[in-house]
PDB file of N, CA and C in Angstrom:
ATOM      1  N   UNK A   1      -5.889 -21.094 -72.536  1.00  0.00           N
ATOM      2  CA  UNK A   1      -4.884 -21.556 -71.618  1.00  0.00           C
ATOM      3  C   UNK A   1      -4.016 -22.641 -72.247  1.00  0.00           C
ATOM      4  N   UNK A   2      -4.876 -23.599 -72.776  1.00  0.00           N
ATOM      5  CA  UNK A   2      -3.905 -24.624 -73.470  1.00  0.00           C
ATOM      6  C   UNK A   2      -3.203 -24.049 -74.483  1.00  0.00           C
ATOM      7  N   UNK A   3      -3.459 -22.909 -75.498  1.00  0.00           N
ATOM      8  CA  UNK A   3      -2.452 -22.669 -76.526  1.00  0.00           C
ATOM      9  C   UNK A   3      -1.421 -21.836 -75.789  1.00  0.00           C
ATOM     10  N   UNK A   4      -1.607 -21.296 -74.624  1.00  0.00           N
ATOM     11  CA  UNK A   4      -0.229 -19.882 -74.005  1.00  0.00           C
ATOM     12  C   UNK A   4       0.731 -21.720 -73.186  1.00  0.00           C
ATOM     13  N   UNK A   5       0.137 -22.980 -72.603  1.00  0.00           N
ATOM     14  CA  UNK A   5       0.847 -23.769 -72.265  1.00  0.00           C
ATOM     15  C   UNK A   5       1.775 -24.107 -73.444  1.00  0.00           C
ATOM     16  N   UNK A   6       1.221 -24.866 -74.280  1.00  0.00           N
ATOM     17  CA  UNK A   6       1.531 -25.080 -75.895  1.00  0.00           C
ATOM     18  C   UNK A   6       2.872 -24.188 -76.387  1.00  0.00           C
ATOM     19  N   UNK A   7       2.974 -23.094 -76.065  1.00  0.00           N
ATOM     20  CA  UNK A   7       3.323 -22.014 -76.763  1.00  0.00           C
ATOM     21  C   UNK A   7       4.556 -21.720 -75.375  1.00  0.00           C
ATOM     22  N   UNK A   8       4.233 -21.906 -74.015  1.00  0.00           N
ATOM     23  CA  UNK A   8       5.815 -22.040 -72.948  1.00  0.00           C
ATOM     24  C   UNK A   8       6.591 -23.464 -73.517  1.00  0.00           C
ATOM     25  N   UNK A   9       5.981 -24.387 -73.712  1.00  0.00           N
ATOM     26  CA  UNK A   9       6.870 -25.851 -73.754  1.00  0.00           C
ATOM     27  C   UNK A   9       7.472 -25.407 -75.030  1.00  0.00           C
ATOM     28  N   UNK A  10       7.050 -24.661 -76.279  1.00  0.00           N
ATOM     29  CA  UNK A  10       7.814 -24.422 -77.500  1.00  0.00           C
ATOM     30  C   UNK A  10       8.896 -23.829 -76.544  1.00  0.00           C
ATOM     31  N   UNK A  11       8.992 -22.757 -76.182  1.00  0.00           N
ATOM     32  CA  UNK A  11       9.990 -21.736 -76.120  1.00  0.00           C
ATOM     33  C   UNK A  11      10.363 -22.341 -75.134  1.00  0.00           C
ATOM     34  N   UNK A  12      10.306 -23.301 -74.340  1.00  0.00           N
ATOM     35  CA  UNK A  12      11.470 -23.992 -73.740  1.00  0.00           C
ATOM     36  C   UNK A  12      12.067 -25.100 -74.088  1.00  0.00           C
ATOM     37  N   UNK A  13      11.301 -25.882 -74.746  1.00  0.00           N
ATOM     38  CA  UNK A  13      12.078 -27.302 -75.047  1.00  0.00           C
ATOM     39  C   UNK A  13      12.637 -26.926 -77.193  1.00  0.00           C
ATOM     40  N   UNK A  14      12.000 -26.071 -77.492  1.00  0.00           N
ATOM     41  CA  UNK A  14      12.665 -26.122 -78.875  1.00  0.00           C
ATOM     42  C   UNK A  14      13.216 -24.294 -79.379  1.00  0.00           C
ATOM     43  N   UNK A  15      12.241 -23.769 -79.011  1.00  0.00           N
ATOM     44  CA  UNK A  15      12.811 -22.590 -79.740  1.00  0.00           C
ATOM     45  C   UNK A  15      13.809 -21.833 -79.515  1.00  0.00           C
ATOM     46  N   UNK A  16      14.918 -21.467 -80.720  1.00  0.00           N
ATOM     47  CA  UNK A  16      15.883 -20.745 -80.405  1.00  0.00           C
ATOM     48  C   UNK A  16      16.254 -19.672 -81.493  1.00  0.00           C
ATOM     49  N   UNK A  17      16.752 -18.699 -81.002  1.00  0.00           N
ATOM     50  CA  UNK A  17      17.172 -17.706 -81.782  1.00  0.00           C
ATOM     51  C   UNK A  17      19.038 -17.648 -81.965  1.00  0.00           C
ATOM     52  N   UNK A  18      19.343 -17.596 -83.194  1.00  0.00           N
ATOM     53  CA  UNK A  18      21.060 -17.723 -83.181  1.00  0.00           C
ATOM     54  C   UNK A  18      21.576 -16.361 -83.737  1.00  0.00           C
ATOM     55  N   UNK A  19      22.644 -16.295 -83.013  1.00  0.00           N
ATOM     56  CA  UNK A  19      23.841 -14.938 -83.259  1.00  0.00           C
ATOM     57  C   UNK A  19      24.896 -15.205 -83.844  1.00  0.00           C
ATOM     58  N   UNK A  20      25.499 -14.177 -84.850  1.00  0.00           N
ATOM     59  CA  UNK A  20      26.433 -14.398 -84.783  1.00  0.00           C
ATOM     60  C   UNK A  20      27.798 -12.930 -84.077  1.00  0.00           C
ATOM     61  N   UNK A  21      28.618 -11.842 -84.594  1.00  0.00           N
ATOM     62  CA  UNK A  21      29.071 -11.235 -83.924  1.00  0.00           C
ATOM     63  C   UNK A  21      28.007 -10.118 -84.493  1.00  0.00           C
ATOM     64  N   UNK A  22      27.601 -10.081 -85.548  1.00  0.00           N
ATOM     65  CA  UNK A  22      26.705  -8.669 -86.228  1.00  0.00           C
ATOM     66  C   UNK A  22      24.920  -8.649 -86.454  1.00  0.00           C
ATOM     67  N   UNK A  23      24.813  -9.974 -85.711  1.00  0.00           N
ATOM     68  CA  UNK A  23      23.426 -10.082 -86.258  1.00  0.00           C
ATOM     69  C   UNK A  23      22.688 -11.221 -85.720  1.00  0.00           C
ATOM     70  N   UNK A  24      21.394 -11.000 -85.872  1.00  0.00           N
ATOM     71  CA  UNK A  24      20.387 -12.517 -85.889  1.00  0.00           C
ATOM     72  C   UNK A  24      20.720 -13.401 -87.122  1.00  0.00           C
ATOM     73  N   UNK A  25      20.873 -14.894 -87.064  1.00  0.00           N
ATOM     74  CA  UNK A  25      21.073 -15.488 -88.090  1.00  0.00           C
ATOM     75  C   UNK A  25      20.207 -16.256 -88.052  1.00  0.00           C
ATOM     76  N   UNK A  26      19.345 -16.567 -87.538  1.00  0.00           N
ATOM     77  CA  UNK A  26      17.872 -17.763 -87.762  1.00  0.00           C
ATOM     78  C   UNK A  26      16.970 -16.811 -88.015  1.00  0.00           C
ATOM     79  N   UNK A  27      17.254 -16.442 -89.809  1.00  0.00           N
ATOM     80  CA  UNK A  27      16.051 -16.080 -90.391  1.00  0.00           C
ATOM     81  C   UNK A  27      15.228 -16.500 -91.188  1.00  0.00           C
ATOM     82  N   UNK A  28      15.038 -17.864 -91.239  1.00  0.00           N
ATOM     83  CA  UNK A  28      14.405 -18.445 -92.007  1.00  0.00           C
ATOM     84  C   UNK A  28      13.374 -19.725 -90.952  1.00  0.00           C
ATOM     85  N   UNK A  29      12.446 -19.118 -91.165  1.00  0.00           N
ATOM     86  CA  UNK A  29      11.002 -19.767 -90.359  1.00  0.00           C
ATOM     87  C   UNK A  29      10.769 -20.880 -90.359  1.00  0.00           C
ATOM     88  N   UNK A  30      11.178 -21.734 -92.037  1.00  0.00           N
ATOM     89  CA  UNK A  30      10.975 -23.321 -92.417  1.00  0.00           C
ATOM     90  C   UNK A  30      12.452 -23.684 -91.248  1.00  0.00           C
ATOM     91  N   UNK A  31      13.268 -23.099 -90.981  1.00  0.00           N
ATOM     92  CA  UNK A  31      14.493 -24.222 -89.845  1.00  0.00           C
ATOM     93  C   UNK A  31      14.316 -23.887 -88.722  1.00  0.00           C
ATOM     94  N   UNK A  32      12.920 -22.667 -88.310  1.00  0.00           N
ATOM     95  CA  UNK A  32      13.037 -22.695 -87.356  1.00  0.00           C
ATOM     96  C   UNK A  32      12.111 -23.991 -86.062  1.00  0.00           C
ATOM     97  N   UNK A  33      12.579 -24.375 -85.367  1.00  0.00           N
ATOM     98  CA  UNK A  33      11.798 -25.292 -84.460  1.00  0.00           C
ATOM     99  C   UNK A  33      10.699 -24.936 -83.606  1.00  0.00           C
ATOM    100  N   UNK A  34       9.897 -25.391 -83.432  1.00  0.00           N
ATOM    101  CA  UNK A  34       8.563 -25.564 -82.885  1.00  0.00           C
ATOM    102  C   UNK A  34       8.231 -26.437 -82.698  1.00  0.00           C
ATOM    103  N   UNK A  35       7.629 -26.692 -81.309  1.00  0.00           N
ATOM    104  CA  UNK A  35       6.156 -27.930 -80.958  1.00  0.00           C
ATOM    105  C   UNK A  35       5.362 -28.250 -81.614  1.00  0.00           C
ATOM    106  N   UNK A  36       5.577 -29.241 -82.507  1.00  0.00           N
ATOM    107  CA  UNK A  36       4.373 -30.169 -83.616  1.00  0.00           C
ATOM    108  C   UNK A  36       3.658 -30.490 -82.881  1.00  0.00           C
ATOM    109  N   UNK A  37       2.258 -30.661 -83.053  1.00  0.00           N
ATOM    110  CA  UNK A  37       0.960 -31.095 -82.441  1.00  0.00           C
ATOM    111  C   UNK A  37       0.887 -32.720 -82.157  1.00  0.00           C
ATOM    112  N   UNK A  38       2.076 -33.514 -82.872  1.00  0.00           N
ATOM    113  CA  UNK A  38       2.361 -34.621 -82.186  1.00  0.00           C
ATOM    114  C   UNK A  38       3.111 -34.851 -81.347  1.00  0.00           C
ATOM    115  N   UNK A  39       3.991 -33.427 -80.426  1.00  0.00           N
ATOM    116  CA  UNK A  39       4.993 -33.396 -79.337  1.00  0.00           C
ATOM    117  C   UNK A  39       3.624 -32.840 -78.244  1.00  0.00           C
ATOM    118  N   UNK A  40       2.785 -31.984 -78.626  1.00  0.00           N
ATOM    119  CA  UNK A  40       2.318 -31.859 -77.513  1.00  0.00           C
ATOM    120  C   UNK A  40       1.784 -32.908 -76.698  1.00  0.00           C
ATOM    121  N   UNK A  41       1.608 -33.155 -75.344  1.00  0.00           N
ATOM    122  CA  UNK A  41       1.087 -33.784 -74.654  1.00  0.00           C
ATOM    123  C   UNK A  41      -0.340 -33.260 -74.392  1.00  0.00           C
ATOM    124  N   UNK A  42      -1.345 -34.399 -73.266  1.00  0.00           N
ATOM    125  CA  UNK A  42      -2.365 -33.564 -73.214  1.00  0.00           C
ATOM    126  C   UNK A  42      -1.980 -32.765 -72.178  1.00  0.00           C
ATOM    127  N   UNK A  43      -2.905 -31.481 -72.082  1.00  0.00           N
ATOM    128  CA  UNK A  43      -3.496 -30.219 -71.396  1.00  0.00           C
ATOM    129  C   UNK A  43      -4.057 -30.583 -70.691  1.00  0.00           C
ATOM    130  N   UNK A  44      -4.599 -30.683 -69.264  1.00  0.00           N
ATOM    131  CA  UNK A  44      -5.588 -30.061 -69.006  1.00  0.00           C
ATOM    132  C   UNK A  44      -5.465 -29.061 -68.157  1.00  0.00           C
ATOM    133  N   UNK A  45      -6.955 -27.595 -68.202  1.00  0.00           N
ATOM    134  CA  UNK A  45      -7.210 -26.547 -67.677  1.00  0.00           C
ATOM    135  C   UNK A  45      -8.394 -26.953 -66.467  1.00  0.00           C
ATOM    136  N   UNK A  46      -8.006 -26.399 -65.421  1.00  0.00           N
ATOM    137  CA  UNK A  46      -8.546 -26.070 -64.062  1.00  0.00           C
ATOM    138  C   UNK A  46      -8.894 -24.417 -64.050  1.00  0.00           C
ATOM    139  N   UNK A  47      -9.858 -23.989 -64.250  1.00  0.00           N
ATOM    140  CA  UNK A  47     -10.547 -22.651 -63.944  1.00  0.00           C
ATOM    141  C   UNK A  47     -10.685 -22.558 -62.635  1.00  0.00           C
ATOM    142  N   UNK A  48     -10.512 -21.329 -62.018  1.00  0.00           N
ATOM    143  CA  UNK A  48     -10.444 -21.250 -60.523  1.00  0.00           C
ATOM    144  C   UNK A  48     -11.641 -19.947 -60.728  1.00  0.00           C
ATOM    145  N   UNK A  49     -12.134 -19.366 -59.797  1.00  0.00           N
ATOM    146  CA  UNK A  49     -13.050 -18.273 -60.091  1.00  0.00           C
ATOM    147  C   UNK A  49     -13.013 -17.496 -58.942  1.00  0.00           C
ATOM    148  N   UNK A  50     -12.395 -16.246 -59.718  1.00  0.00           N
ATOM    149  CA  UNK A  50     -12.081 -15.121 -58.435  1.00  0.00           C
ATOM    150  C   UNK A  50     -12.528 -14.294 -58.800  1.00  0.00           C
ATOM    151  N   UNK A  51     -14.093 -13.935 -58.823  1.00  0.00           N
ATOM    152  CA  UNK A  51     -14.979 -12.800 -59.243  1.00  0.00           C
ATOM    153  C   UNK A  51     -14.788 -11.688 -58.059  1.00  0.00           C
ATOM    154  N   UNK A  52     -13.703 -12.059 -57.329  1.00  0.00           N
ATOM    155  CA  UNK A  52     -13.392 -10.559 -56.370  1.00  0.00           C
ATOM    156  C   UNK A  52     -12.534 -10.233 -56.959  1.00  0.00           C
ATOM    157  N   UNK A  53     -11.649 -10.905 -57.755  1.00  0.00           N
ATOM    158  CA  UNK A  53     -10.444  -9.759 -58.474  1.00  0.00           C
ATOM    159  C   UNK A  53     -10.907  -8.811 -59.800  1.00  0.00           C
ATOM    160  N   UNK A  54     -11.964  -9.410 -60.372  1.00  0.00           N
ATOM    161  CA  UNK A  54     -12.601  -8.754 -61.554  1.00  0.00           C
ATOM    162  C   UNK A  54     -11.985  -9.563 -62.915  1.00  0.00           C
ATOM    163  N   UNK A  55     -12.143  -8.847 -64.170  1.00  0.00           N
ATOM    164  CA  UNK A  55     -11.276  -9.867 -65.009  1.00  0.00           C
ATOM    165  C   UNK A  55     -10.135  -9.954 -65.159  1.00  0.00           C
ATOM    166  N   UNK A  56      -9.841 -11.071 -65.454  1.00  0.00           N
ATOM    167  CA  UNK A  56      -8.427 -11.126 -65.922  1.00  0.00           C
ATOM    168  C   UNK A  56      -7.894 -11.757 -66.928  1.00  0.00           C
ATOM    169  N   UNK A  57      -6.970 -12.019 -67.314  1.00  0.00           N
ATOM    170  CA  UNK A  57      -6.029 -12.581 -68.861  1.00  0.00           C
ATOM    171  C   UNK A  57      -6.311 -14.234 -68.877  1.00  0.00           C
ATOM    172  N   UNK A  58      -5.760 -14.861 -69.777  1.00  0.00           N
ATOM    173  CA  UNK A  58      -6.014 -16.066 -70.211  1.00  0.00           C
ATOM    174  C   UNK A  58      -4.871 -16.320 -70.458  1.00  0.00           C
ATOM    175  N   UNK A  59      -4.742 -17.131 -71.539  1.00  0.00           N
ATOM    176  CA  UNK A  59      -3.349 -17.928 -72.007  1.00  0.00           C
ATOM    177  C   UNK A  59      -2.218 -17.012 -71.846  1.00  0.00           C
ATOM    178  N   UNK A  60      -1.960 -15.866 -72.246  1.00  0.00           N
ATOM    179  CA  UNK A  60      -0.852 -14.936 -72.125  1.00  0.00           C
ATOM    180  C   UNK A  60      -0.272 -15.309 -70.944  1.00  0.00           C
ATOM    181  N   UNK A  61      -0.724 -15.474 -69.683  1.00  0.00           N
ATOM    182  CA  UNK A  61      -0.077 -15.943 -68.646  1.00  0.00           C
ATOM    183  C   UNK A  61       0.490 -17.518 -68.665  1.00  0.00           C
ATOM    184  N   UNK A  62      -0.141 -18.123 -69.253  1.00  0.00           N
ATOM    185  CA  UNK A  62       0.300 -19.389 -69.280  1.00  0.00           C
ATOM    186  C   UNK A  62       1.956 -19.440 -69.509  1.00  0.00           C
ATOM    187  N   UNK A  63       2.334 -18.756 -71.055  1.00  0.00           N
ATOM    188  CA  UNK A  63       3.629 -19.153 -71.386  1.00  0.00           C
ATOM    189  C   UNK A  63       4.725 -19.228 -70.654  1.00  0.00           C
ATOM    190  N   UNK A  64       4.489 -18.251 -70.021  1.00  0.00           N
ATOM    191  CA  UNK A  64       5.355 -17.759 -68.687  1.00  0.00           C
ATOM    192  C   UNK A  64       6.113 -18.515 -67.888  1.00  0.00           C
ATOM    193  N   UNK A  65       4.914 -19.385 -67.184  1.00  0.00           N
ATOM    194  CA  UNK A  65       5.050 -19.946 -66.374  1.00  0.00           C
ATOM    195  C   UNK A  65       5.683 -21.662 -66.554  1.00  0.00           C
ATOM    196  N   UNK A  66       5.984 -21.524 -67.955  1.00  0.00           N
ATOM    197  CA  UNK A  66       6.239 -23.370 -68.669  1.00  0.00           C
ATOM    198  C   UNK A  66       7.490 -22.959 -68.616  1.00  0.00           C
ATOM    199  N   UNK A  67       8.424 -22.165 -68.774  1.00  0.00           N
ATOM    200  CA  UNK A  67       9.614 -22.350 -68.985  1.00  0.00           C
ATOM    201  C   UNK A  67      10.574 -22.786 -67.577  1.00  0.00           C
ATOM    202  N   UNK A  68       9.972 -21.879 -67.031  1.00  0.00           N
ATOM    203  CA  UNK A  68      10.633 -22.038 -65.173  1.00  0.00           C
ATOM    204  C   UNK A  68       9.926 -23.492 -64.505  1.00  0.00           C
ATOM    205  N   UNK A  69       8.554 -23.762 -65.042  1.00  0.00           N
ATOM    206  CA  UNK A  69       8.209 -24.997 -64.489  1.00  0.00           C
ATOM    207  C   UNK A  69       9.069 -26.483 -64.800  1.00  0.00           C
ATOM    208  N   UNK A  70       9.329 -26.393 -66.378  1.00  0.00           N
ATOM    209  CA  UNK A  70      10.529 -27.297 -66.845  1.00  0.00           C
ATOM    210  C   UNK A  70      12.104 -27.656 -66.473  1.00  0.00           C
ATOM    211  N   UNK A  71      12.061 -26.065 -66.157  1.00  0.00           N
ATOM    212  CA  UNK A  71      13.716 -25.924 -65.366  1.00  0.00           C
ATOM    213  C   UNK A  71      13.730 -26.229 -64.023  1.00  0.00           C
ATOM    214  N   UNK A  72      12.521 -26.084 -63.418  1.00  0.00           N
ATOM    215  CA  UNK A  72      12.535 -27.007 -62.155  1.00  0.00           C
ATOM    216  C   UNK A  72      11.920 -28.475 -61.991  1.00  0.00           C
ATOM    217  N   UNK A  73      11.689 -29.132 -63.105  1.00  0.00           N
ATOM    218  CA  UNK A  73      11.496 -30.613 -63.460  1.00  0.00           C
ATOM    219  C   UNK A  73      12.988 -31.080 -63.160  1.00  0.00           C
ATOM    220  N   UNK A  74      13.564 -30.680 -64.650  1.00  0.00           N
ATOM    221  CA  UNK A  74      15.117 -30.828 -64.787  1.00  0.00           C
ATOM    222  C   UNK A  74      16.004 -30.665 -63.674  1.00  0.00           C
ATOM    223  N   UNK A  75      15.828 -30.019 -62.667  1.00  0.00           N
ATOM    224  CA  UNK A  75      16.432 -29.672 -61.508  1.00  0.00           C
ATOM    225  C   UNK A  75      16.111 -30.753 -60.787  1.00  0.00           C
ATOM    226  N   UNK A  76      15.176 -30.825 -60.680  1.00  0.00           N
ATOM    227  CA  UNK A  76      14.811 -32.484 -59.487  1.00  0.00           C
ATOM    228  C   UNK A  76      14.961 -33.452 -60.086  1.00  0.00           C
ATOM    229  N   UNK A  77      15.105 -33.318 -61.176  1.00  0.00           N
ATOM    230  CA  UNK A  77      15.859 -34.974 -61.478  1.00  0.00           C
ATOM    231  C   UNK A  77      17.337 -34.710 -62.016  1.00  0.00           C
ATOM    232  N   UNK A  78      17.872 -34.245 -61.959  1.00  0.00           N
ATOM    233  CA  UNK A  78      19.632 -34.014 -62.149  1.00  0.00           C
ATOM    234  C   UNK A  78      20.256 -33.481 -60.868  1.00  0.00           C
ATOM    235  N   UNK A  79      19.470 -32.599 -60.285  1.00  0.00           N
ATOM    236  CA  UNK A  79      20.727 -31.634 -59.360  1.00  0.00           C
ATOM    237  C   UNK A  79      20.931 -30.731 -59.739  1.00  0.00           C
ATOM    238  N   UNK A  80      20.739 -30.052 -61.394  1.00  0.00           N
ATOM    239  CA  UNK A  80      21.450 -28.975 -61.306  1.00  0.00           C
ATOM    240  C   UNK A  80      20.613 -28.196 -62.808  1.00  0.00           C
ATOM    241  N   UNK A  81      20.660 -26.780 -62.615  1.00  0.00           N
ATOM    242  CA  UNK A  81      19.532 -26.003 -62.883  1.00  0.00           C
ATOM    243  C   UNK A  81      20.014 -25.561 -64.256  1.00  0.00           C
ATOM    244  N   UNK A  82      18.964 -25.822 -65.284  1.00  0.00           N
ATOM    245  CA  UNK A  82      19.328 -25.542 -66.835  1.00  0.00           C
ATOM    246  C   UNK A  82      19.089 -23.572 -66.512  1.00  0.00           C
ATOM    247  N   UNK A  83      20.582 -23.423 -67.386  1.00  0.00           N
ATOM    248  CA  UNK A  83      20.285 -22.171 -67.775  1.00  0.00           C
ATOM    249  C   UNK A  83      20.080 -21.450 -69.041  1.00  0.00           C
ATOM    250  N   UNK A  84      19.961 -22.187 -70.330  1.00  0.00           N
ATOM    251  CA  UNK A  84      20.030 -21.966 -70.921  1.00  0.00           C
ATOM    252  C   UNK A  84      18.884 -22.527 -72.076  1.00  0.00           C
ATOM    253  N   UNK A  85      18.176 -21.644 -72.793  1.00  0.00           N
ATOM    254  CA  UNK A  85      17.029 -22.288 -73.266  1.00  0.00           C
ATOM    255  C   UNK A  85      17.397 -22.413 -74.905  1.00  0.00           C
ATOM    256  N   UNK A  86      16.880 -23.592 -76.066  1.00  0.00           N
ATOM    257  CA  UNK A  86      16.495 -24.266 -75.184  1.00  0.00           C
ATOM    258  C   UNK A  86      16.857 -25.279 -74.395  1.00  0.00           C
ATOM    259  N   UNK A  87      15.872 -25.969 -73.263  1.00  0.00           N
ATOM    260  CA  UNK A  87      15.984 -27.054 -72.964  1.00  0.00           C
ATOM    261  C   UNK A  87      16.032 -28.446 -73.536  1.00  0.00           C
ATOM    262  N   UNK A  88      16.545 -28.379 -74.691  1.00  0.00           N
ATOM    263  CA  UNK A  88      17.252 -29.592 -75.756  1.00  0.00           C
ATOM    264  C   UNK A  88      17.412 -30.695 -75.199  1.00  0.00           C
ATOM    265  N   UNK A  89      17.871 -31.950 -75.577  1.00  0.00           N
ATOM    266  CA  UNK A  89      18.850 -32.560 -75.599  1.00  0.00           C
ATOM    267  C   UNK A  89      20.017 -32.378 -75.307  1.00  0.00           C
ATOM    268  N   UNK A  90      20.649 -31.477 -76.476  1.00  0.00           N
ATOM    269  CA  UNK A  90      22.075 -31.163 -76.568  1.00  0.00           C
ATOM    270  C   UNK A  90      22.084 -30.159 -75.421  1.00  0.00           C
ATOM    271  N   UNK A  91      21.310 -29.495 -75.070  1.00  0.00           N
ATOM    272  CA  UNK A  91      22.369 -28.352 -74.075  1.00  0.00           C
ATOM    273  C   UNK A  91      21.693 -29.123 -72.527  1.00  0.00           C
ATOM    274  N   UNK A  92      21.009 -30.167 -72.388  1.00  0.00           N
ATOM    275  CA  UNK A  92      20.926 -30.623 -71.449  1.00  0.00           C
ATOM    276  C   UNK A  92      22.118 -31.597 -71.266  1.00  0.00           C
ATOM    277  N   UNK A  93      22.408 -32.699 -71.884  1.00  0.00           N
ATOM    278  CA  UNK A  93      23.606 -32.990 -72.122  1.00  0.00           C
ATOM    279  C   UNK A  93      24.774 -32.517 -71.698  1.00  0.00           C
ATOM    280  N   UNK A  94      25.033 -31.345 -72.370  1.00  0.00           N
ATOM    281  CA  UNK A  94      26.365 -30.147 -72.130  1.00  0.00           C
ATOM    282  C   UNK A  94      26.333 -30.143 -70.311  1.00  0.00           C
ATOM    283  N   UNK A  95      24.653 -29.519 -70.005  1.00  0.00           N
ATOM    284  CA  UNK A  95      24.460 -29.194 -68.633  1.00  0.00           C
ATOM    285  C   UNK A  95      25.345 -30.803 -67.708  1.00  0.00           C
ATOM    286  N   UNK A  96      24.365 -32.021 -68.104  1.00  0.00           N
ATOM    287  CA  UNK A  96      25.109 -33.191 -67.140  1.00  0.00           C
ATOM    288  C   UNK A  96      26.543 -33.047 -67.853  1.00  0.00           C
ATOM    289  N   UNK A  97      27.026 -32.908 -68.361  1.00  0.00           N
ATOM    290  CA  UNK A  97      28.606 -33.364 -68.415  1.00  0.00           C
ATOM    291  C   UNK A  97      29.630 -32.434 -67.833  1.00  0.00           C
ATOM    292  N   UNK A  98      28.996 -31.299 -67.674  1.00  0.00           N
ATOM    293  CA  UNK A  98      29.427 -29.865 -66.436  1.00  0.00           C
ATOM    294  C   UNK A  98      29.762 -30.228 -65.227  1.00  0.00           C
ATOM    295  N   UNK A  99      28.307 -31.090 -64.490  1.00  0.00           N
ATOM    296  CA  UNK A  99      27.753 -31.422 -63.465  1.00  0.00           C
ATOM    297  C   UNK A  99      28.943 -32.384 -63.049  1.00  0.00           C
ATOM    298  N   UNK A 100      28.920 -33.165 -64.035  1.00  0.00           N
ATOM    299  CA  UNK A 100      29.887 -34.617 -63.671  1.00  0.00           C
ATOM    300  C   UNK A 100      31.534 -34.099 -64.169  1.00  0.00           C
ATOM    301  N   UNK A 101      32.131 -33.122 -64.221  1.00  0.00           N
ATOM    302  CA  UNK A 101      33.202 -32.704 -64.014  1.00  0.00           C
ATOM    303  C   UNK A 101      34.015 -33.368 -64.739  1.00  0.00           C
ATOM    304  N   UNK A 102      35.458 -32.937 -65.159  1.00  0.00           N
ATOM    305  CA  UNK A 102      36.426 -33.621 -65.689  1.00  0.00           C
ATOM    306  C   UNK A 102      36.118 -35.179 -66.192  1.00  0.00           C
ATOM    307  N   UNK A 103      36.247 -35.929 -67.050  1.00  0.00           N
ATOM    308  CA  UNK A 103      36.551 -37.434 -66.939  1.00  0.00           C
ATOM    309  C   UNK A 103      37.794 -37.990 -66.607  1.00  0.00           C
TER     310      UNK A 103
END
């Protein structure tokens, strides 16, 4: 569970894939960004136990659920809903200066 959490906060707060008109252009793995093990925060996992549903998945579900959980962080504290991942700096930024209209 903690590595599929681990692994939503990457793909929302850093990872990105770039285009240009013919192609993928982030092909090189050393520029690409990822969650260093000194960005993660702690984890913790709560096991719930529903031996009436039978088994089920583990972390795979986790990732899922980090990206939309972040975009509704960001939402309650701005007003207004990131659409675009990732959730950076810079394109959060972009997002408030949208928000706050013309200067």
């Amino acid at each position: 569970m903690r590595s599929g959490v681990v692994m939503g906060l990457s793909e929302a707060l850093k990872e990105e894939i770039t285009f240009d008109q013919a192609r993928v252009t982030s092909t090189n793995w050393s520029r690409y960004k990822i969650l260093t093990m000194e960005e993660t925060p702690e984890i913790q996992v709560v096991q719930l136990s529903r031996d009436d549903k039978g088994f089920g998945g583990g972390s795979e579900a986790a990732n899922a659920l980090v990206p939309p959980a972040v975009a509704a962080a960001i939402f309650d504290a701005t007003g207004v809903w990131p659409r675009k991942l990732p959730m950076n700096p810079t394109n959060i930024s972009a997002l408030l200066k949208s928000k706050a209209g013309p200067a």
